[in-house]
Protein backbone atom coordinates (compact mmCIF):
# COMPACT_ATOMS: atom_id res chain seq x y z
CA UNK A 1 0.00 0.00 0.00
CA UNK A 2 1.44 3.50 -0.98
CA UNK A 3 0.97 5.98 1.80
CA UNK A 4 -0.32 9.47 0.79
CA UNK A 5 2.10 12.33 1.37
CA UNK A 6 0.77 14.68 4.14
CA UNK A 7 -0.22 18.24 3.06
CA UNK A 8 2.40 20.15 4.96
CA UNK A 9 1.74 24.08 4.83
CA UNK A 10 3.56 27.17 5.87
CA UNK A 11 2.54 30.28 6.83
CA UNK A 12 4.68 33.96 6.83
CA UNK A 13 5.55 35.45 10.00
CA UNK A 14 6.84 39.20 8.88
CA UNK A 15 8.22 42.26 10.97
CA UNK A 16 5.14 44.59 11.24
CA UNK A 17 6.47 47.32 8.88
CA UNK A 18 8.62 45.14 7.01
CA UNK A 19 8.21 42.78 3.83
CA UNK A 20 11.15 41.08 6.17
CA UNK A 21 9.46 37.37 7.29
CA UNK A 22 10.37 35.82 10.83
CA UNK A 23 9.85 32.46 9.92
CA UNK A 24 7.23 30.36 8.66
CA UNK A 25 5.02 28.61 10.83
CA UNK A 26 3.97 24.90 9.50
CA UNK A 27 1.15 22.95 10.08
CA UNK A 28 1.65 19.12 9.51
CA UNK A 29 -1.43 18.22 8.57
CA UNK A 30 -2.46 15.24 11.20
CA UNK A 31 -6.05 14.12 12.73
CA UNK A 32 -7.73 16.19 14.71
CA UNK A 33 -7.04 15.14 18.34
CA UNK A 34 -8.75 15.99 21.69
CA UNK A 35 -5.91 18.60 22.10
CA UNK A 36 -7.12 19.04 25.80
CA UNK A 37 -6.64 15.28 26.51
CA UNK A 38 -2.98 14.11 27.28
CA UNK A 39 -2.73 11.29 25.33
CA UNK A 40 -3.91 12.35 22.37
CA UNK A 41 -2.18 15.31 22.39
CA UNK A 42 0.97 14.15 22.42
CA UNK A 43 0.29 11.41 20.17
CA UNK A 44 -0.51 13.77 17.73
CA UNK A 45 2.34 16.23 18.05
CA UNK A 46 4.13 13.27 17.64
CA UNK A 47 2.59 12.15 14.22
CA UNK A 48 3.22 15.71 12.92
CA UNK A 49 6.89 15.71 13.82
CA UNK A 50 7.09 12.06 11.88
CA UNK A 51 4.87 13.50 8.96
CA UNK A 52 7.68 16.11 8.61
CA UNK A 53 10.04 13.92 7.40
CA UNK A 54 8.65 13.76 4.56
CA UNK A 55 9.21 17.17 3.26
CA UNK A 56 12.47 17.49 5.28
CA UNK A 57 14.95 17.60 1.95
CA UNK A 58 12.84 20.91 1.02
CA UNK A 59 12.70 22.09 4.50
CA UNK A 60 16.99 21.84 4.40
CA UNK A 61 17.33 23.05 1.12
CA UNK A 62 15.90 26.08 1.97
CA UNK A 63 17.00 26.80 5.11
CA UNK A 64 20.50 26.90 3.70
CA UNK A 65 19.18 29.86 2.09
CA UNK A 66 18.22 31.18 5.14
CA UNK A 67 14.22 30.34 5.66
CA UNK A 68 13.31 29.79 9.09
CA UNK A 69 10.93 27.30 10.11
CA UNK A 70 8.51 26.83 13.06
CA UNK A 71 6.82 23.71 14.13
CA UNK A 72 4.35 23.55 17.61
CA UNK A 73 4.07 21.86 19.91
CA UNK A 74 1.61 21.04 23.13
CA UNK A 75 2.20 22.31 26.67
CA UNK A 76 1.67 18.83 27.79
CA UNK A 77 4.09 16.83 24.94
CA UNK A 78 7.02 19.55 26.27
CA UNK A 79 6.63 18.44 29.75
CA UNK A 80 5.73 14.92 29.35
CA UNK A 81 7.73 13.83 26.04
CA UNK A 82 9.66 16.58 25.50
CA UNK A 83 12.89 14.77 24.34
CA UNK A 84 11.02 12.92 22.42
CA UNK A 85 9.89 15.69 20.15
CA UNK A 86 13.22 17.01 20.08
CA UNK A 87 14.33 13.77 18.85
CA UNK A 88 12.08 13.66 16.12
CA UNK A 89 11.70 17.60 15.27
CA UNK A 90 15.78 17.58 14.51
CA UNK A 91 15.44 14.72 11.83
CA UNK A 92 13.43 17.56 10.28
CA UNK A 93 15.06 20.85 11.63
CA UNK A 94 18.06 21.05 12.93
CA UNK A 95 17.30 25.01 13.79
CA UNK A 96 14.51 27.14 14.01
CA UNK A 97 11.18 27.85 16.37
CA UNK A 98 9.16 25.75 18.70
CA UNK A 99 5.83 27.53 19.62
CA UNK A 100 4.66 26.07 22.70
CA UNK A 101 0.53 26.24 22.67
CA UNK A 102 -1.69 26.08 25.33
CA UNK A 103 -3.17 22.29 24.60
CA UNK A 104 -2.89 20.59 28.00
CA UNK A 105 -2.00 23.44 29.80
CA UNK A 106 -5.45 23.14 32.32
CA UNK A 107 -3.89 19.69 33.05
CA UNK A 108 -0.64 21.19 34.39
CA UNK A 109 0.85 20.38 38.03
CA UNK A 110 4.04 22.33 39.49
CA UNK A 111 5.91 19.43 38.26
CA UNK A 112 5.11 19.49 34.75
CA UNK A 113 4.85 23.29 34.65
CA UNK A 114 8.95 22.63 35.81
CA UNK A 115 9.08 19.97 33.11
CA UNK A 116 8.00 22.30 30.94
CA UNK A 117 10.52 24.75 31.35
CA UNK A 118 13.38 22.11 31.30
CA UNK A 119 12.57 20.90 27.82
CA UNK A 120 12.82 25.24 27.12
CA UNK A 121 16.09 25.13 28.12
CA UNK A 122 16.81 21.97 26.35
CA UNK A 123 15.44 23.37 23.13
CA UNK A 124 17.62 26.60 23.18
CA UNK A 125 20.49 24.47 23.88
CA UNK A 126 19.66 22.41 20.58
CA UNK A 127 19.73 25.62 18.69
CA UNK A 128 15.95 26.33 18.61
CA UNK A 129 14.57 29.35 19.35
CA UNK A 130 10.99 29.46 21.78
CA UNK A 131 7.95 31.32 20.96
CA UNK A 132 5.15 31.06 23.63
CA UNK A 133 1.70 30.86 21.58
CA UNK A 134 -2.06 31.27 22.21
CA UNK A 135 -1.94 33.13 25.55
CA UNK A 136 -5.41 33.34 27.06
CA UNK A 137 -6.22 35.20 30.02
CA UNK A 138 -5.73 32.96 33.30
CA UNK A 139 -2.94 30.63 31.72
CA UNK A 140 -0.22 30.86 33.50
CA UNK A 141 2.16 31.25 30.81
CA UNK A 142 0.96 35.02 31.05
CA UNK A 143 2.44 34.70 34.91
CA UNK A 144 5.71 36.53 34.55
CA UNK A 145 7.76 34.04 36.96
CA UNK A 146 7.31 31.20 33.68
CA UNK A 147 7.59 34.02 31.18
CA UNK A 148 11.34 34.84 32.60
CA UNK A 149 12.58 31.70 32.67
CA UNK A 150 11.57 30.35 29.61
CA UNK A 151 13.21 32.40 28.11
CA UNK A 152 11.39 33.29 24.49
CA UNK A 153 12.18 34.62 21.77
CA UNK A 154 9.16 35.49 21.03
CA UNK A 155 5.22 35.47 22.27
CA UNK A 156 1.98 35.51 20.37
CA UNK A 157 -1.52 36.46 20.76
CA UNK A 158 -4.78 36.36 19.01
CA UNK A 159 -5.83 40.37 18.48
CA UNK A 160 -8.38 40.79 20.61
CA UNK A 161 -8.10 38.38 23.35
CA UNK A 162 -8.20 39.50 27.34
CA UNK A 163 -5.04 41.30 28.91
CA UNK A 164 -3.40 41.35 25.21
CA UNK A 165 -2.12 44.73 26.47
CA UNK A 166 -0.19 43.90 29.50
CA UNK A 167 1.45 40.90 27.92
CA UNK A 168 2.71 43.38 25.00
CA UNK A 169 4.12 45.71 27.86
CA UNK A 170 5.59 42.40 29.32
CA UNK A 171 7.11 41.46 25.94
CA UNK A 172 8.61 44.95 25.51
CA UNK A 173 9.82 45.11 29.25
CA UNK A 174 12.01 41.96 28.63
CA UNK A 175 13.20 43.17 24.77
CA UNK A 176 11.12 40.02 23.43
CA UNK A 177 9.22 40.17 20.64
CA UNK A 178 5.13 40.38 20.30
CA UNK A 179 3.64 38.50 17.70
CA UNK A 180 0.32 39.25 16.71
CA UNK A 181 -2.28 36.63 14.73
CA UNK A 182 -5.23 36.48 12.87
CA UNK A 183 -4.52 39.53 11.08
CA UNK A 184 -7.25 39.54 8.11
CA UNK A 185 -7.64 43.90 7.48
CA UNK A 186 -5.62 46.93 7.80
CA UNK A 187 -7.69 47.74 10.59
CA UNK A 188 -6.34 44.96 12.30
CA UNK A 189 -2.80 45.80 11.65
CA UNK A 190 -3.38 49.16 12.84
CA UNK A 191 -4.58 47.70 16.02
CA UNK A 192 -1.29 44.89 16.34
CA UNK A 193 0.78 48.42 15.77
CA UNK A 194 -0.80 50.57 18.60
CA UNK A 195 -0.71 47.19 20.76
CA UNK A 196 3.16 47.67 20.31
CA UNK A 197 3.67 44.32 18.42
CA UNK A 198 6.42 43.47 16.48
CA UNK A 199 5.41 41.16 14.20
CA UNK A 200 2.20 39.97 12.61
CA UNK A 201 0.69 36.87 11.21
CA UNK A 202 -2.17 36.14 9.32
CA UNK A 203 -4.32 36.07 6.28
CA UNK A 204 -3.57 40.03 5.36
CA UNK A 205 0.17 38.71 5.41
CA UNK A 206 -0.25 35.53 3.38
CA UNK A 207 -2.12 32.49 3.91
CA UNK A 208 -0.58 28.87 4.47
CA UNK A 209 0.78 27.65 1.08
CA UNK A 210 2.35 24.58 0.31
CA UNK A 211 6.50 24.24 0.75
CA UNK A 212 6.47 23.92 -2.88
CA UNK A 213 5.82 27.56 -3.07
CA UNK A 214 8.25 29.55 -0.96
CA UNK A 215 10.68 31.38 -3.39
CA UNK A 216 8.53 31.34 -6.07
């Protein structure tokens, strides 16, 4: 039986008031999963990392160019299989982002929260750069004690979510940068800017394309 190749898109991540992209975020393509359930979400970060693979020759060929690549993954796979992932994110990427998203996060005990920020530091140490993503009011990724010592690179936020502001003061207290999503108008680029972000994604920027068609 000949497997089907998964349809593994990437989407720009640019400097607000800059043509200049971050990286590209990619989305792997698996099942949908019960995010908020451990298993399952960690099963299916999993799948995504090994779905990767298959696109990986692209993925190195261009970023010996210079692209830079993001892949996420779920609050609960970084503290509970965290090496793991690495493991099967640098057959893929040897560089780039990990987003960390909230799936799993309600599920979260002082031990894993500590897990969490162990596989942070192992990430950097690989040579991958942390973006915190989806930060919701209550979460305590938006505590400033986990904020410091993961260490990001970068955070991001849906516009219009609760306490938006104060994590974009936060960001720009600690020189890290604010990325803002779901961008769709000019309006809503006008809002990212007066939010102070420093970088935008979203469907005014570009909307997730196959590899095929970076550079072209």
């Amino acid at each position: 039986m000949t497997l089907s190749r998964p349809n593994i898109k990437a989407q720009e991540i640019r400097l607000l008031h800059s043509k200049s992209c971050l990286y590209r975020e990619l989305f792997c393509g698996v099942a949908e999963a019960d995010w908020h359930a451990a298993d399952d979400s960690i099963i299916s970060d999993i799948k995504a990392m090994e779905s990767l693979v298959s696109v990986r020759s692209e993925i190195r060929a261009l970023t010996s160019s210079g692209a830079v690549f993001g892949v996420n993954i779920g609050f609960m796979t970084a503290a509970c299989a965290g090496d793991l992932f690495l493991t099967q994110v640098a057959r893929s990427m040897k560089s780039g982002v990990i987003e960390i998203t909230e799936h799993g996060i309600e599920n979260m005990s002082p031990e894993r929260m500590a897990a969490a920020l162990s596989f942070c530091a192992k990430a950097r140490k690989a040579g991958y750069r942390i973006v915190l993503d989806d930060i919701s009011s209550g979460y305590p990724l938006l505590e400033e004690s986990f904020f410091l010592k993961a260490s990001p690179y970068a955070v991001k936020a849906v516009i219009g979510i609760e306490r938006i502001e104060s994590l974009a003061r936060m960001a720009a207290g600690r020189e890290v940068l604010m990325i803002v999503e779901n961008i769709e108008s000019k309006e809503d680029m006008v809002r990212a800017a007066a939010l102070g972000a420093n970088a935008v994604q979203g469907y005014l920027i570009g909307r997730p394309s196959p590899i095929a068609s970076i550079g072209s």
